[in-house]
C-alpha atoms as a PDB file:
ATOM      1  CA  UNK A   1       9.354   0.807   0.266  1.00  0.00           C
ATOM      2  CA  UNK A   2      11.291  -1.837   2.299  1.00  0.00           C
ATOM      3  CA  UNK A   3      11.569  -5.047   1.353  1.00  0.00           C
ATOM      4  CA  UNK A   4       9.470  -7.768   3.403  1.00  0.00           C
ATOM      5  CA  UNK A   5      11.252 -10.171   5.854  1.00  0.00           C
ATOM      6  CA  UNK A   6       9.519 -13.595   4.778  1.00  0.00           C
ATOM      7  CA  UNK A   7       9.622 -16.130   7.678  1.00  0.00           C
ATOM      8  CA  UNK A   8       8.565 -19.991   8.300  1.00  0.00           C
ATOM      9  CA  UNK A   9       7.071 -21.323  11.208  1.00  0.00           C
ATOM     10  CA  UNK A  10       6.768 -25.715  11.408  1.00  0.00           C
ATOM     11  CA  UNK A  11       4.577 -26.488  13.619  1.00  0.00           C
ATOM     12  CA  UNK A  12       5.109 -30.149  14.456  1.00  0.00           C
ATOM     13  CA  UNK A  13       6.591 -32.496  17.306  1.00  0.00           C
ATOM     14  CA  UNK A  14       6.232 -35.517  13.991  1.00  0.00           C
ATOM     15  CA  UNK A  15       8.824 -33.628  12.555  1.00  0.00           C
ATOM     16  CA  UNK A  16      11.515 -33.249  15.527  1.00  0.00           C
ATOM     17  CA  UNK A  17      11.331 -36.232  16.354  1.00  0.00           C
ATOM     18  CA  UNK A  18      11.136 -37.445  12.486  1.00  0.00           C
ATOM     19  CA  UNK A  19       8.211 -39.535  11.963  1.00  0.00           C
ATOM     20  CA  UNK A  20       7.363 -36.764   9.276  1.00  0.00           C
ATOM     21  CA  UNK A  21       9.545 -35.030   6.939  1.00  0.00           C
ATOM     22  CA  UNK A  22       9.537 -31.357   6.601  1.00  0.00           C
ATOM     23  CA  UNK A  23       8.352 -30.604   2.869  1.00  0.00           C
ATOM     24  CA  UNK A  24       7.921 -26.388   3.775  1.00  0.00           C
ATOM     25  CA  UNK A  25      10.649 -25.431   3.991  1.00  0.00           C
ATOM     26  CA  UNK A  26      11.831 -26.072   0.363  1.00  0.00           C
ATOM     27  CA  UNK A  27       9.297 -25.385  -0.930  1.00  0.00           C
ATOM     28  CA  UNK A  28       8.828 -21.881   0.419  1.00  0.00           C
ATOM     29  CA  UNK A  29      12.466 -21.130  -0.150  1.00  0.00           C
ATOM     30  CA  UNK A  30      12.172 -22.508  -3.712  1.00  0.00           C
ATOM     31  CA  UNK A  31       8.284 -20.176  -4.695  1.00  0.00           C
ATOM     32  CA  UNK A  32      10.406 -16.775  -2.838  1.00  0.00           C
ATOM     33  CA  UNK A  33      13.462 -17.452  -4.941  1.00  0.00           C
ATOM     34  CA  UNK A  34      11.408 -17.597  -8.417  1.00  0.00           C
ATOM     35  CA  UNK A  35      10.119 -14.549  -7.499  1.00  0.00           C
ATOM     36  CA  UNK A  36      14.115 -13.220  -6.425  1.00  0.00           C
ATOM     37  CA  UNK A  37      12.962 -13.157  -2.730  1.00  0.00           C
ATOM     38  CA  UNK A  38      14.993 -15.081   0.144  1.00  0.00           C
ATOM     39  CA  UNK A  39      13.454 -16.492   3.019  1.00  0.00           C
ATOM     40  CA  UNK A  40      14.797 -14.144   6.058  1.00  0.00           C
ATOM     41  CA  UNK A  41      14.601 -17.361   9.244  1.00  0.00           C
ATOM     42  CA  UNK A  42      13.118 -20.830   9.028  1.00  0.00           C
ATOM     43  CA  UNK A  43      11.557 -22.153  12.398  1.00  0.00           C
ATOM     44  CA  UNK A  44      10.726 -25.571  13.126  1.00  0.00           C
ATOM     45  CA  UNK A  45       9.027 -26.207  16.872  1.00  0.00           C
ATOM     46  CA  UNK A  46       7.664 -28.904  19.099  1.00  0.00           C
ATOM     47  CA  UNK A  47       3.311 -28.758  19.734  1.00  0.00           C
ATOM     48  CA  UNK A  48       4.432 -26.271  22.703  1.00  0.00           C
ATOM     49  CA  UNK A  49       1.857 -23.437  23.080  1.00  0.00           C
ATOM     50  CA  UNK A  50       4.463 -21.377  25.356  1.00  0.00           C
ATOM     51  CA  UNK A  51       7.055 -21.614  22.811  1.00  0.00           C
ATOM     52  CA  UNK A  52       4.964 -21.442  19.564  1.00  0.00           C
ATOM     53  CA  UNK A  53       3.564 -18.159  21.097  1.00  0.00           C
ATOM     54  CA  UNK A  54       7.355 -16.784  21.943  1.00  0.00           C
ATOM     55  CA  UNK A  55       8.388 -17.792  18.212  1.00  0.00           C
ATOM     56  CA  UNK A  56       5.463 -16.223  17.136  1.00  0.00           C
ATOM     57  CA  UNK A  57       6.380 -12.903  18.860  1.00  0.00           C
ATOM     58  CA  UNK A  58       9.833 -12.923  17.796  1.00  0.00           C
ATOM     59  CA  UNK A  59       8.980 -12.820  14.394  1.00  0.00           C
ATOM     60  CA  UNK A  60       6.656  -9.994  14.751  1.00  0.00           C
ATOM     61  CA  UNK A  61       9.112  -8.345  16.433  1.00  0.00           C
ATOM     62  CA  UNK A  62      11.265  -8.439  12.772  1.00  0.00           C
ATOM     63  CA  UNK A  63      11.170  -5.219  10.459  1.00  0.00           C
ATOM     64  CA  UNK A  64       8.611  -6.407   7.773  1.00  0.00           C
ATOM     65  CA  UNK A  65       8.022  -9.637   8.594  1.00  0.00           C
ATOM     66  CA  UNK A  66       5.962 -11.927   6.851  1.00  0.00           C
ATOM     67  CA  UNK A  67       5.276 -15.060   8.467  1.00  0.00           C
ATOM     68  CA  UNK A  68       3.999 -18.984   6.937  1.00  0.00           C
ATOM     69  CA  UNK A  69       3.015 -20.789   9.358  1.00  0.00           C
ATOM     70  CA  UNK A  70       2.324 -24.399   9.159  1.00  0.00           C
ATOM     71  CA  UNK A  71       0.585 -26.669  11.360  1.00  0.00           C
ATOM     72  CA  UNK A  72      -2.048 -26.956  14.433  1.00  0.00           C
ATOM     73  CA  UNK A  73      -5.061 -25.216  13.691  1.00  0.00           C
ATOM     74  CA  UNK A  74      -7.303 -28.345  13.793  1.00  0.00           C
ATOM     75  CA  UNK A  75      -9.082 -29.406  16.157  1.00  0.00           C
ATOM     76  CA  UNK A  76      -7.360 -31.694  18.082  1.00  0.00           C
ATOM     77  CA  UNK A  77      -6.275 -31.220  22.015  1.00  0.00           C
ATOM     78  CA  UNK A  78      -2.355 -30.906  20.110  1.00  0.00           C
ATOM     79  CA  UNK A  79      -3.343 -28.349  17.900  1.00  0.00           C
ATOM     80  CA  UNK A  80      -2.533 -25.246  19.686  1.00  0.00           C
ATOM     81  CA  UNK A  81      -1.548 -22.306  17.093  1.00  0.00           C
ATOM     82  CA  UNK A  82      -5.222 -20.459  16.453  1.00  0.00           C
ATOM     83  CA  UNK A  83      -4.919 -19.969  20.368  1.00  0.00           C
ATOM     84  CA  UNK A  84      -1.232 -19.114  20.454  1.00  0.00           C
ATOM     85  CA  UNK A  85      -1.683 -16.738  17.400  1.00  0.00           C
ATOM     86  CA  UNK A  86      -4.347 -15.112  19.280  1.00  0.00           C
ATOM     87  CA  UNK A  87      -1.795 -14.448  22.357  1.00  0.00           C
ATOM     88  CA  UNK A  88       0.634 -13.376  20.307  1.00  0.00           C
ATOM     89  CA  UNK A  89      -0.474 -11.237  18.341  1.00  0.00           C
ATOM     90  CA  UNK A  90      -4.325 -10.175  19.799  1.00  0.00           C
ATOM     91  CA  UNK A  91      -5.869  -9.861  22.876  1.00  0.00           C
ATOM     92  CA  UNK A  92      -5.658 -14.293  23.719  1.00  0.00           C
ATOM     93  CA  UNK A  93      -9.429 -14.430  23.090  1.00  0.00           C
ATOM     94  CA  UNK A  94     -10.998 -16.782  20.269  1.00  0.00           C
ATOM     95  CA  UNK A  95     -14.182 -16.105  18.825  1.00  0.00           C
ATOM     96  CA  UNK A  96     -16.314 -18.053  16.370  1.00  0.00           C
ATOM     97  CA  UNK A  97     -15.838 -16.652  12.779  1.00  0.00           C
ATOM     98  CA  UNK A  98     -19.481 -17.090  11.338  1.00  0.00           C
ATOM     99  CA  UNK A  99     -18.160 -17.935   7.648  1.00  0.00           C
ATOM    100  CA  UNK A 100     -15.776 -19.964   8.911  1.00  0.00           C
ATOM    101  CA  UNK A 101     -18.500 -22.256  10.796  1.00  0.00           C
ATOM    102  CA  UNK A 102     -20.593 -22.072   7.522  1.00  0.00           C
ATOM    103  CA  UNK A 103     -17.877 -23.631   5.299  1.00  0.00           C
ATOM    104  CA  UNK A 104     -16.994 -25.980   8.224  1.00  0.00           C
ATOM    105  CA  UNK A 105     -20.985 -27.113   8.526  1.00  0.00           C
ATOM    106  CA  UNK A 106     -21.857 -27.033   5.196  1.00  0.00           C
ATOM    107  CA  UNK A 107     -18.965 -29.148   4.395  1.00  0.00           C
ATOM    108  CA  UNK A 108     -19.385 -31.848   7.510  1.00  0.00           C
ATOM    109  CA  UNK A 109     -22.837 -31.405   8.053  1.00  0.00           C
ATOM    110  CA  UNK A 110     -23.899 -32.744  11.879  1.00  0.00           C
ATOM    111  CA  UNK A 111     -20.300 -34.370  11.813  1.00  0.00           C
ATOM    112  CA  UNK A 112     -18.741 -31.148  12.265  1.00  0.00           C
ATOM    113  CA  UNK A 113     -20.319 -30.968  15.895  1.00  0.00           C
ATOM    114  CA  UNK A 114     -18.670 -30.940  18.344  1.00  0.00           C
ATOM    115  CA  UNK A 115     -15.563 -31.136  17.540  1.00  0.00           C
ATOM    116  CA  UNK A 116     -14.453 -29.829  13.910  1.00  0.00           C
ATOM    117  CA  UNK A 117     -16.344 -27.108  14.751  1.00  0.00           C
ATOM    118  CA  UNK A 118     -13.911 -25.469  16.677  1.00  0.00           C
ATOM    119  CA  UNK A 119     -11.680 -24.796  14.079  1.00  0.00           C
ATOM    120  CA  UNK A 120     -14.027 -21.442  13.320  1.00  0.00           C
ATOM    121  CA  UNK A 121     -12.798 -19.954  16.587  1.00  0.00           C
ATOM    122  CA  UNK A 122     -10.358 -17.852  15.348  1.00  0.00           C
ATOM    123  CA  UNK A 123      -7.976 -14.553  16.677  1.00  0.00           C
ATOM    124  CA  UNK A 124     -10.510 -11.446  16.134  1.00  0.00           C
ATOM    125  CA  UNK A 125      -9.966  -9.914  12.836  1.00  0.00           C
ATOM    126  CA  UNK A 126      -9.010 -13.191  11.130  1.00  0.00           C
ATOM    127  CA  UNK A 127      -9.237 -13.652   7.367  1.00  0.00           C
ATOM    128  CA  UNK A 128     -10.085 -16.661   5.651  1.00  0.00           C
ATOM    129  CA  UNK A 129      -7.868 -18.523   3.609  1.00  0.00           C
ATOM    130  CA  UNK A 130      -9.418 -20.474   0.999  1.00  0.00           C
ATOM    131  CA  UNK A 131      -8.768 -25.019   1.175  1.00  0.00           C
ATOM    132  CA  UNK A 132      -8.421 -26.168  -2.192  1.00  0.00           C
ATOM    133  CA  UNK A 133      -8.712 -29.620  -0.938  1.00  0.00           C
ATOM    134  CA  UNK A 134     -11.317 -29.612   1.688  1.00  0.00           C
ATOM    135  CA  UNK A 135     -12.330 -26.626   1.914  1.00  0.00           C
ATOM    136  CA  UNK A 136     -11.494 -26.364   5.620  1.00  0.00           C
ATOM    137  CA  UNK A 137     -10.619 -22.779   5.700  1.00  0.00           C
ATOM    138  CA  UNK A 138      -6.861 -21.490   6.711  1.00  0.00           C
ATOM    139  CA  UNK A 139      -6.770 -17.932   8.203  1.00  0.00           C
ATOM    140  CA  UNK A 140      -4.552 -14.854   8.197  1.00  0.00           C
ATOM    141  CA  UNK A 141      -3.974 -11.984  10.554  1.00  0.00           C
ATOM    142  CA  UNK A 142      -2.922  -8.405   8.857  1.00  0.00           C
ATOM    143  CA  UNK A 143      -1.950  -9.565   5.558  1.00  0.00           C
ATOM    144  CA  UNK A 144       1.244 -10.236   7.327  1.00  0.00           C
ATOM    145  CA  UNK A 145       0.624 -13.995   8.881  1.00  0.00           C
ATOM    146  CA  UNK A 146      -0.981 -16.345   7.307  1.00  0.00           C
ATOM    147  CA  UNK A 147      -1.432 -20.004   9.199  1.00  0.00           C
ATOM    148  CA  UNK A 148      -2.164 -22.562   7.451  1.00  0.00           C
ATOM    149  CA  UNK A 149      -2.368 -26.291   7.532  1.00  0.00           C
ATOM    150  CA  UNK A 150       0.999 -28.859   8.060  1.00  0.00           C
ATOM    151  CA  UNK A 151      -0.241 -31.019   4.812  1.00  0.00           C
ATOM    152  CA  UNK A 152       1.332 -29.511   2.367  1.00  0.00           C
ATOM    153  CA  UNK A 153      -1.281 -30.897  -0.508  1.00  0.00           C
ATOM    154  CA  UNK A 154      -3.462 -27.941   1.183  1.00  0.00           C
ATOM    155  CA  UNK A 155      -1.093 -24.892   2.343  1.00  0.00           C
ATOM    156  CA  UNK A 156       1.379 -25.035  -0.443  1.00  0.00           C
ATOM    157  CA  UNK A 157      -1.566 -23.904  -2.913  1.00  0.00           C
ATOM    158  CA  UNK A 158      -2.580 -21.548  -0.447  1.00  0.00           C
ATOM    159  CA  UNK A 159       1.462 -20.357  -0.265  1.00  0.00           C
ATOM    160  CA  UNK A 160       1.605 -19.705  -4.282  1.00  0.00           C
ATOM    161  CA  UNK A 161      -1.613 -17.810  -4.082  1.00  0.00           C
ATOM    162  CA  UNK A 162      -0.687 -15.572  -1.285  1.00  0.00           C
ATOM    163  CA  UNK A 163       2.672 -14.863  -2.827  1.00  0.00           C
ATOM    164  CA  UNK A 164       1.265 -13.930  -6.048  1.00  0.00           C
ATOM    165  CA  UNK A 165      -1.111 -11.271  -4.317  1.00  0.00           C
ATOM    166  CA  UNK A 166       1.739 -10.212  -1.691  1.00  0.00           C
ATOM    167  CA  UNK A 167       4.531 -10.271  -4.367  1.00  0.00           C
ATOM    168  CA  UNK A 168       3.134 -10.363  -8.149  1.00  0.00           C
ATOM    169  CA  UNK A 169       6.001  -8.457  -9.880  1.00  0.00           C
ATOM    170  CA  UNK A 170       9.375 -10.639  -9.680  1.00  0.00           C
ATOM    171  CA  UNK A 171      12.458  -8.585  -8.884  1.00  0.00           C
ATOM    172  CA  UNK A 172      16.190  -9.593  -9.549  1.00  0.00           C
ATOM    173  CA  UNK A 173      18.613 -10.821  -6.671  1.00  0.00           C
ATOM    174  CA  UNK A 174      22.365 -10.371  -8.239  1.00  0.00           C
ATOM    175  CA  UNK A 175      24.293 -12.986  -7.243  1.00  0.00           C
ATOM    176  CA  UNK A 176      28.066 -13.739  -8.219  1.00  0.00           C
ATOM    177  CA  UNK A 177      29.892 -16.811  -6.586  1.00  0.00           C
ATOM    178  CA  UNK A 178      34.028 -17.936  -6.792  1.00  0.00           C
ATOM    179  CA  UNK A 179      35.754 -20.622  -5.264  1.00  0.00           C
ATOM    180  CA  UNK A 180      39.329 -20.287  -4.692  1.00  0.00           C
ATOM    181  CA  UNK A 181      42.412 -22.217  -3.288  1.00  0.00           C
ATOM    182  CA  UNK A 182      42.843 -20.935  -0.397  1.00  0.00           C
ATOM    183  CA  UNK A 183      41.209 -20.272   3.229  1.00  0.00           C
ATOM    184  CA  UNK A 184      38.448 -17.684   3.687  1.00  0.00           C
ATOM    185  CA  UNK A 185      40.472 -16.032   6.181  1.00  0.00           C
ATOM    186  CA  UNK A 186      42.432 -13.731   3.794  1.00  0.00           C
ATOM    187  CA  UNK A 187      38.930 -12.145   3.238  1.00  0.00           C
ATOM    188  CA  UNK A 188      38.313 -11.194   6.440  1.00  0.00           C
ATOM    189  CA  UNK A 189      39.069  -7.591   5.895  1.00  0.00           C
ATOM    190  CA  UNK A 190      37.052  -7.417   2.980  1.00  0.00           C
ATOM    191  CA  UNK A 191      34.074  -9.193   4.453  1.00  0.00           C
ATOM    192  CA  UNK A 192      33.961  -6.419   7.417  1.00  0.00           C
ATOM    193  CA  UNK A 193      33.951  -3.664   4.602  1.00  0.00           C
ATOM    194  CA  UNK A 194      30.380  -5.191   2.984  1.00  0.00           C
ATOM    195  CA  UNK A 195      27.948  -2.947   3.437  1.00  0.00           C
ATOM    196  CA  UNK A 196      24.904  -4.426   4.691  1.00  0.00           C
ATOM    197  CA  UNK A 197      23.103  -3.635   1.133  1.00  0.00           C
ATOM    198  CA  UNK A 198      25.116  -6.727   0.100  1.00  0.00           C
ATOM    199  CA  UNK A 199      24.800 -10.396   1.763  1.00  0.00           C
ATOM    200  CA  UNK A 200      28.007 -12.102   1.447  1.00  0.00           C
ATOM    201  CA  UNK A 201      28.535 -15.609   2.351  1.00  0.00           C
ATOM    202  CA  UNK A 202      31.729 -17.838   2.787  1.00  0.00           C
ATOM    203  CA  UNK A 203      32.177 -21.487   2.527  1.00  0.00           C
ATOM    204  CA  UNK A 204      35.500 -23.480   3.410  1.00  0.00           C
ATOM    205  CA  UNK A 205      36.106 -26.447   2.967  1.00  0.00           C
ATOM    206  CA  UNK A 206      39.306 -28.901   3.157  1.00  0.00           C
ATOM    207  CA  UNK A 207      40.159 -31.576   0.907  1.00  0.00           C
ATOM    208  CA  UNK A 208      43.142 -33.812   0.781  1.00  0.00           C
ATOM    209  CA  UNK A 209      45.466 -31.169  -1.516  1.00  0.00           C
ATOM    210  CA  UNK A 210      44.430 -28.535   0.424  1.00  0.00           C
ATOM    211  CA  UNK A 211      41.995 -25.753   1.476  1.00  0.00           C
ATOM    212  CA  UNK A 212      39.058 -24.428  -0.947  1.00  0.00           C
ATOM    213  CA  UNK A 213      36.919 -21.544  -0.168  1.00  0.00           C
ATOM    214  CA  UNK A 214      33.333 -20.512  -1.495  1.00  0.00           C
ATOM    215  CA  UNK A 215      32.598 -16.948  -1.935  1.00  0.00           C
ATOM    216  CA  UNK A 216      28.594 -15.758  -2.902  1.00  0.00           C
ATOM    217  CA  UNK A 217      27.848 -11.976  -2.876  1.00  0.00           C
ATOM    218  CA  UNK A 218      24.883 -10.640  -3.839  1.00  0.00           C
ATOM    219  CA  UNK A 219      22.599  -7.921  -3.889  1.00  0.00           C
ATOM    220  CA  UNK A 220      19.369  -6.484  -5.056  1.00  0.00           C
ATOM    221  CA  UNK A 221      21.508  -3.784  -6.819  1.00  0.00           C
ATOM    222  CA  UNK A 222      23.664  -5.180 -10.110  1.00  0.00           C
ATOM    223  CA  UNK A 223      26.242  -1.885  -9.209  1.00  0.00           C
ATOM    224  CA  UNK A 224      26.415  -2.576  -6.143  1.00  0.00           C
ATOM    225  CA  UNK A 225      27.012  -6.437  -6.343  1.00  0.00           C
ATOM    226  CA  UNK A 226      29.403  -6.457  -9.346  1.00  0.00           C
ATOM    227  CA  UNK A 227      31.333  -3.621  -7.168  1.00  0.00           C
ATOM    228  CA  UNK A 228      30.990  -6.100  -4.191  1.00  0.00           C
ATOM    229  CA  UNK A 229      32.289  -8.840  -6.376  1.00  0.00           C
ATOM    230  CA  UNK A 230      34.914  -7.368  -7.663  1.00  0.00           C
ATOM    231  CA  UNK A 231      37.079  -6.334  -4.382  1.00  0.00           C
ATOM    232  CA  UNK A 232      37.080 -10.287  -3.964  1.00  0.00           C
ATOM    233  CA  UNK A 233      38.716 -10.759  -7.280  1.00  0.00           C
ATOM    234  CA  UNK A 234      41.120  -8.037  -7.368  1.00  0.00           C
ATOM    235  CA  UNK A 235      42.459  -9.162  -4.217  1.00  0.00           C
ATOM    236  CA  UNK A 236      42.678 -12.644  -5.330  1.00  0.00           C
ATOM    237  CA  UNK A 237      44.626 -11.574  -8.632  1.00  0.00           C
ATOM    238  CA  UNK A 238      46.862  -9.056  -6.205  1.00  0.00           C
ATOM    239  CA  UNK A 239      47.907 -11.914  -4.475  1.00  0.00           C
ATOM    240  CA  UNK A 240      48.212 -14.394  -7.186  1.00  0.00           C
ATOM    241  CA  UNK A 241      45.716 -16.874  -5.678  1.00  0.00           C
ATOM    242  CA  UNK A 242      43.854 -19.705  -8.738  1.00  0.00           C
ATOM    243  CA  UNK A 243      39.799 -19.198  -8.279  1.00  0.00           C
ATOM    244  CA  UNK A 244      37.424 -20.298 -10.197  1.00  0.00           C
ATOM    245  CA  UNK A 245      33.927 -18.476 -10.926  1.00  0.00           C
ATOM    246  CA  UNK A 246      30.622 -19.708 -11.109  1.00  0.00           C
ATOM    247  CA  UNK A 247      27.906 -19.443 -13.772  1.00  0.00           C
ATOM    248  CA  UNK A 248      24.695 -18.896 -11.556  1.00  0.00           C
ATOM    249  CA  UNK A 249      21.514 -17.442 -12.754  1.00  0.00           C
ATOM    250  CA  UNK A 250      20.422 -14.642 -10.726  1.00  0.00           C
ATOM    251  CA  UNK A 251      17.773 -15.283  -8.455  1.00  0.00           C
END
C-alpha cells in the first residue's frame, strides 16, 4: 500500500504578517516523525478564499495526500475555509450539519443565534471532529482532510487523535548523516544516481578554514539506505577526503 503524503495548510493573515506565531507546523512535523512519518509540504496562506481554495486543490491533486488544515472555520466574515473546502473539493454548496448545530446550540444556547450558528454549515458529507476544549466541532472530508481550528490548545488534540486512527503502528525511517570537508559538489554524480526510494539531502556551508558539507540519506528500507550511505563514504575514503558521521536515531 503506498505511503500517505501528509500536508499542512495555515490558515492565517496574523501569521504573515506576524502578529501570531505559527505553533503547527512543529508540532505536526514533530507527532509524524514519532511515528517515522515526514511531513510531504507545509503551506502557510493569507484569509484569501481564491487562494485557500487553489492550495486546497493542489494538495488534492498529490498521490495520497493527507491534508491538516488549520484555521477559518468560525464564524466570522474572515473565516473563509468551510466554504473554500466545499469548492475545492465538493460541489461549493454548504449545508447545515444537524449534529453539528446540536453541539453548537446545546453548548451556546440562544447565544449561538445568529451567528455561531453558522459554523454547522458544512461541505456535504462532512464528519465531525470532536473539540476537547469547547466542544465546537472541527470537521473532515474523506478521511483524507481534516480542518480544524488555528488555536492549537484545540486542533493539536484533535491532530494526535487522528494520527493515531490514520497511522497507529509506527514504522522506521533509516536515516544516516556525514559531514565532510569539502563542497557538496563532488557528490553530484552520486546524488543523480539516488533512486527515488531514498531522499537524500545536502547541506554546505563555509566557515573561515574552509568549506563543510552535510550529507542525510535515508530511507524506509535499512538495505537500501545503508547501500545509499555507503556510495557517499566509499567515495569520500577513494578520494581521501576527513568526514565525520553522525549518531542520529532513526526516525
Amino acid at each position: 500500500m503506498s505511503l500517505p503524503n501528509f500536508f499542512v495548510l495555515i490558515i492565517g493573515t496574523e501569521i504573515l504578517n506576524q502578529r501570531r506565531r505559527d505553533k503547527h507546523f512543529d508540532f505536526v512535523a514533530s507527532s509524524l516523525a514519532q511515528r517515522g512519518y515526514k511531513l510531504t509540504g507545509s503551506f502557510i496562506i493569507e484569509d484569501d478564499p481564491a487562494l485557500i481554495v487553489q492550495t486546497i486543490k493542489f494538495i488534492a491533486a498529490q498521490p495520497n495526500a493527507v491534508l491538516f488544515s488549520f484555521g477559518g472555520i468560525g464564524s466570522t466574515p474572515d473565516d473563509h475555509t468551510r466554504r473554500c473546502a466545499a469548492i475545492a473539493l465538493r460541489d461549493g454548496t454548504l449545508s447545515l450539519h444537524q449534529e453539528a448545530k446540536k453541539i453548537i446550540v446545546g453548548q451556546l444556547g440562544e447565544k449561538a443565534y445568529p451567528y455561531s450558528v453558522r459554523m454547522a454549515e458544512l461541505p456535504k458529507g462532512a464528519k465531525l471532529i470532536d473539540n476537547p476544549i469547547n466542544k465546537m466541532p472541527a470537521f473532515s472530508l474523506d478521511d483524507r482532510y481534516f480542518f480544524m481550528p488555528g488555536f492549537p490548545e484545540m486542533s493539536h488534540p484533535m491532530v494526535e487523535e487522528i494520527l493515531t486512527r490514520l497511522i497507529p503502528n509506527r514504522q522506521t525511517y533509516y536515516r544516516h548523516t556525514l559531514t565532510a570537508l569539502c563542497k557538496e559538489n563532488i557528490f553530484i554524480d552520486l546524488m543523480e544516481q539516488m533512486p527515488k526510494e531514498v531522499e537524500f539531502s545536502s547541506l554546505p556551508k563555509l566557515y573561515e578554514d574552509g568549506w563543510r558539507v552535510s550529507i542525510s540519506v535515508a530511507s524506509y528500507d535499512k538495505n537500501l539506505a545503508e547501500r545509499a550511505f555507503k556510495m557517499y563514504t566509499d567515495l569520500l575514503d577513494l578520494k581521501g577526503i576527513h568526514y565525520g558521521l553522525h549518531d542520529e536515531s532513526n526516525i
